[in-house]
Protein backbone atom coordinates (compact mmCIF):
# COMPACT_ATOMS: atom_id res chain seq x y z
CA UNK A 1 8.46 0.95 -49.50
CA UNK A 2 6.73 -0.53 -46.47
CA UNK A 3 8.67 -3.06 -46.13
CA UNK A 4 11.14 -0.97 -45.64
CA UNK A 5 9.74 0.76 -43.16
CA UNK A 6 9.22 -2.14 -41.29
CA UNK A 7 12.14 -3.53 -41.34
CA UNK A 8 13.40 -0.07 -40.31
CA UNK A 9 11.29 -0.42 -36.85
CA UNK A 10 12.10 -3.90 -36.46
CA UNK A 11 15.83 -2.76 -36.58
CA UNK A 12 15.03 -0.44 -34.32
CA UNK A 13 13.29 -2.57 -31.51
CA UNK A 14 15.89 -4.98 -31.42
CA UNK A 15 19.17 -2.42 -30.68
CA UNK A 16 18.31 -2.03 -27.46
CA UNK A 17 18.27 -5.95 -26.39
CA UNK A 18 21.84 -5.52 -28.17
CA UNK A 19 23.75 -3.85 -25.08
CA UNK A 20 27.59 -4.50 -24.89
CA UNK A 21 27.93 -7.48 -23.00
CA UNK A 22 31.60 -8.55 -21.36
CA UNK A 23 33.21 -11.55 -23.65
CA UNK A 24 33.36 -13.73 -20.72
CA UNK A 25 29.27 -13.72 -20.51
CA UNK A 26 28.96 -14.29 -23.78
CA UNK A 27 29.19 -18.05 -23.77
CA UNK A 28 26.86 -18.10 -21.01
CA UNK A 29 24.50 -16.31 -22.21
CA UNK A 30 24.46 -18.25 -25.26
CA UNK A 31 23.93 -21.41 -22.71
CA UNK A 32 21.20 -19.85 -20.45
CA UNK A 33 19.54 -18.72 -24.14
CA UNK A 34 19.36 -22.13 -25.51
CA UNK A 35 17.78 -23.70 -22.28
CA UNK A 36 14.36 -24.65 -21.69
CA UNK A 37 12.16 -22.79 -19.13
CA UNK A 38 12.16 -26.07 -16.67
CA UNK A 39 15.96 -26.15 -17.45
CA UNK A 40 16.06 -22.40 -16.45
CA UNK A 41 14.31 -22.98 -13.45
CA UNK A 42 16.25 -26.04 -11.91
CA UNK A 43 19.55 -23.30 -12.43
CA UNK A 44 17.87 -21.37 -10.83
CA UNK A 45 16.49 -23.26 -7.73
CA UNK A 46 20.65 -24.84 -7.98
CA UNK A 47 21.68 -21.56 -7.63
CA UNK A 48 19.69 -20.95 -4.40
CA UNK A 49 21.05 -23.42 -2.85
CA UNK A 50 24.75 -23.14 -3.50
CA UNK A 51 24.63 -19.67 -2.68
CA UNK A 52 21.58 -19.32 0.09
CA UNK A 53 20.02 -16.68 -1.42
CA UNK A 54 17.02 -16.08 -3.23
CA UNK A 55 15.91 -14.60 -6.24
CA UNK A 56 12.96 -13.06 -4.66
CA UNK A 57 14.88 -10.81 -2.42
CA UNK A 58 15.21 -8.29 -5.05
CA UNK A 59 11.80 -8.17 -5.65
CA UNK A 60 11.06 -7.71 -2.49
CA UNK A 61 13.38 -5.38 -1.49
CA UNK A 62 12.08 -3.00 -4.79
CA UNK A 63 8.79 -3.09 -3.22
CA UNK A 64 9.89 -2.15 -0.31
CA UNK A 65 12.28 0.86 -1.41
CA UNK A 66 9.40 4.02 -1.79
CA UNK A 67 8.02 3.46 1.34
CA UNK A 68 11.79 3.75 3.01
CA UNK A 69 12.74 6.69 0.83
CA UNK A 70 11.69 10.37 1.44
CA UNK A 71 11.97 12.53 4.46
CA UNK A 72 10.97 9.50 7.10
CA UNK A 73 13.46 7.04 8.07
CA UNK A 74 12.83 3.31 9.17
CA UNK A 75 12.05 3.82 12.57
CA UNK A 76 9.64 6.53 12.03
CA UNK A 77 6.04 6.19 11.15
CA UNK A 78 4.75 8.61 8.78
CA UNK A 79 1.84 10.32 10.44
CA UNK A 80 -1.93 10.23 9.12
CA UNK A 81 -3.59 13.20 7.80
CA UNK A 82 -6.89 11.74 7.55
CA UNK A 83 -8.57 9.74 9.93
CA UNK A 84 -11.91 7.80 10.52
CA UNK A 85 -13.85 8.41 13.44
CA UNK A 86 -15.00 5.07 15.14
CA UNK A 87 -17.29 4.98 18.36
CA UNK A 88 -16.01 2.38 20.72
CA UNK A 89 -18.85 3.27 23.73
CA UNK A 90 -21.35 5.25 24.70
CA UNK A 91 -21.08 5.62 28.41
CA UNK A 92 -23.77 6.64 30.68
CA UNK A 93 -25.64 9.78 28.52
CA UNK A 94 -26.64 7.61 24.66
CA UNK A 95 -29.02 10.54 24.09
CA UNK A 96 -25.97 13.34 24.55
CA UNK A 97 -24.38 10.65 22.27
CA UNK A 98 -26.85 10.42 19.71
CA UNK A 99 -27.29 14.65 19.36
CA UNK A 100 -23.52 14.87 18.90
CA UNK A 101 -23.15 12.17 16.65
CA UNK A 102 -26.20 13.96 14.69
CA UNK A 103 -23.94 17.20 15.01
CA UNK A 104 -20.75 15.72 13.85
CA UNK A 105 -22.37 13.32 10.88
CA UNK A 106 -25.34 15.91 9.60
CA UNK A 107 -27.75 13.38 9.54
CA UNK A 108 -31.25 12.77 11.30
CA UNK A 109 -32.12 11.10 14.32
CA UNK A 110 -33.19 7.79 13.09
CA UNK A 111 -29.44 7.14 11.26
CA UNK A 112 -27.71 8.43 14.42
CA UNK A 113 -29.25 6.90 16.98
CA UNK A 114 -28.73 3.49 14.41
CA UNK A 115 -24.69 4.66 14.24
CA UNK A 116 -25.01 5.02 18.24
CA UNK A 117 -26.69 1.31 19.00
CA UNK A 118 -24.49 -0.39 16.27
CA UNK A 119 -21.09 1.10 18.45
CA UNK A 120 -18.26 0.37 17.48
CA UNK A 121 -19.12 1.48 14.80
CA UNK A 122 -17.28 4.07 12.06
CA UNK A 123 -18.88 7.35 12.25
CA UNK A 124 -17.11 10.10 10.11
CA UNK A 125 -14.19 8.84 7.31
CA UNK A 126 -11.60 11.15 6.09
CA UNK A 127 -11.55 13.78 8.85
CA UNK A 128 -8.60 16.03 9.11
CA UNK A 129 -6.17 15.42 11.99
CA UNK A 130 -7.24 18.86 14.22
CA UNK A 131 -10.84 18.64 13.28
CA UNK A 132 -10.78 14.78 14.59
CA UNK A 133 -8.96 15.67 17.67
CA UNK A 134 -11.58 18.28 18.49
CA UNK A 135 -14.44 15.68 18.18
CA UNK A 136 -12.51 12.71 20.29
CA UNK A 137 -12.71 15.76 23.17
CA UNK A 138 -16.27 16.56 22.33
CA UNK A 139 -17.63 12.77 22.96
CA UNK A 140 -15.20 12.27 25.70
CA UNK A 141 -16.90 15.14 27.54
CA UNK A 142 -19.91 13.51 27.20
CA UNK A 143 -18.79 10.30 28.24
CA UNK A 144 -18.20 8.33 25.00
CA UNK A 145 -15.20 6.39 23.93
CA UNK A 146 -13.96 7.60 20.07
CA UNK A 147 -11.07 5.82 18.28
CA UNK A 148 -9.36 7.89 15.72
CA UNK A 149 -7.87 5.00 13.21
């Protein structure tokens, strides 16, 4: 009885390569099936040529639909919602630098001033548009130069 069975599944698996196929394919298909992989591509590279196209355009162009889909078209660039924080310059006042960057990163002296002499430098990752706006006017008050990216 398992044999059967497995000839049951086999059955199964192989009905779906079986898809009605026009008659005038047929002997082509037959062709392309009994043709070697170098013979394949040599058609294919013929094929190219005759035709100037290219059988990676497809791929390509798959890849390419989801990010030209949705609610933004072409032209438009979909805007962030997350962005890091990177300090360009310091200006004039490093130590009003250094306390805000203390402020904005909640860590201790020694790691901000470090994040303050290594500028540019990332500060803060994953900051939500309105919060990261608010902190590029805090360090430009102060003198600083922030890059939202």
């Amino acid at each position: 009885m398992a044999k059967k069975e497995t000839d049951k599944k086999e059955e199964r698996v192989a009905k779906p390569e079986e898809k009605a196929m026009p008659k005038k394919f047929q002997k082509l298909i037959t062709e392309i099936e009994s043709m070697t992989v170098l013979e394949l591509a040599e058609l294919v590279k013929v094929l190219e040529d005759k035709f100037g196209v290219s059988a990676q355009a497809p791929v390509a162009l798959a890849a390419a639909m989801p990010q030209a889909g949705g609610a933004s078209t072409a032209g438009q660039a979909e805007e962030k919602s997350s962005y890091n924080l990177e300090l360009k310059t310091t200006g004039e006042s490093k130590i009003a630098v250094i306390k805000l960057v203390r402020d904005v990163t909640g860590q201790g002296l020694k790691e901000a001033k470090d994040l303050v002499e290594a500028a540019p430098k990332v500060i803060k990752e994953g900051v939500a548009k309105e919060e990261a706006e608010k902190i590029k006017k805090q360090f430009e008050e102060v003198g600083a130069m922030l890059e939202l990216k």
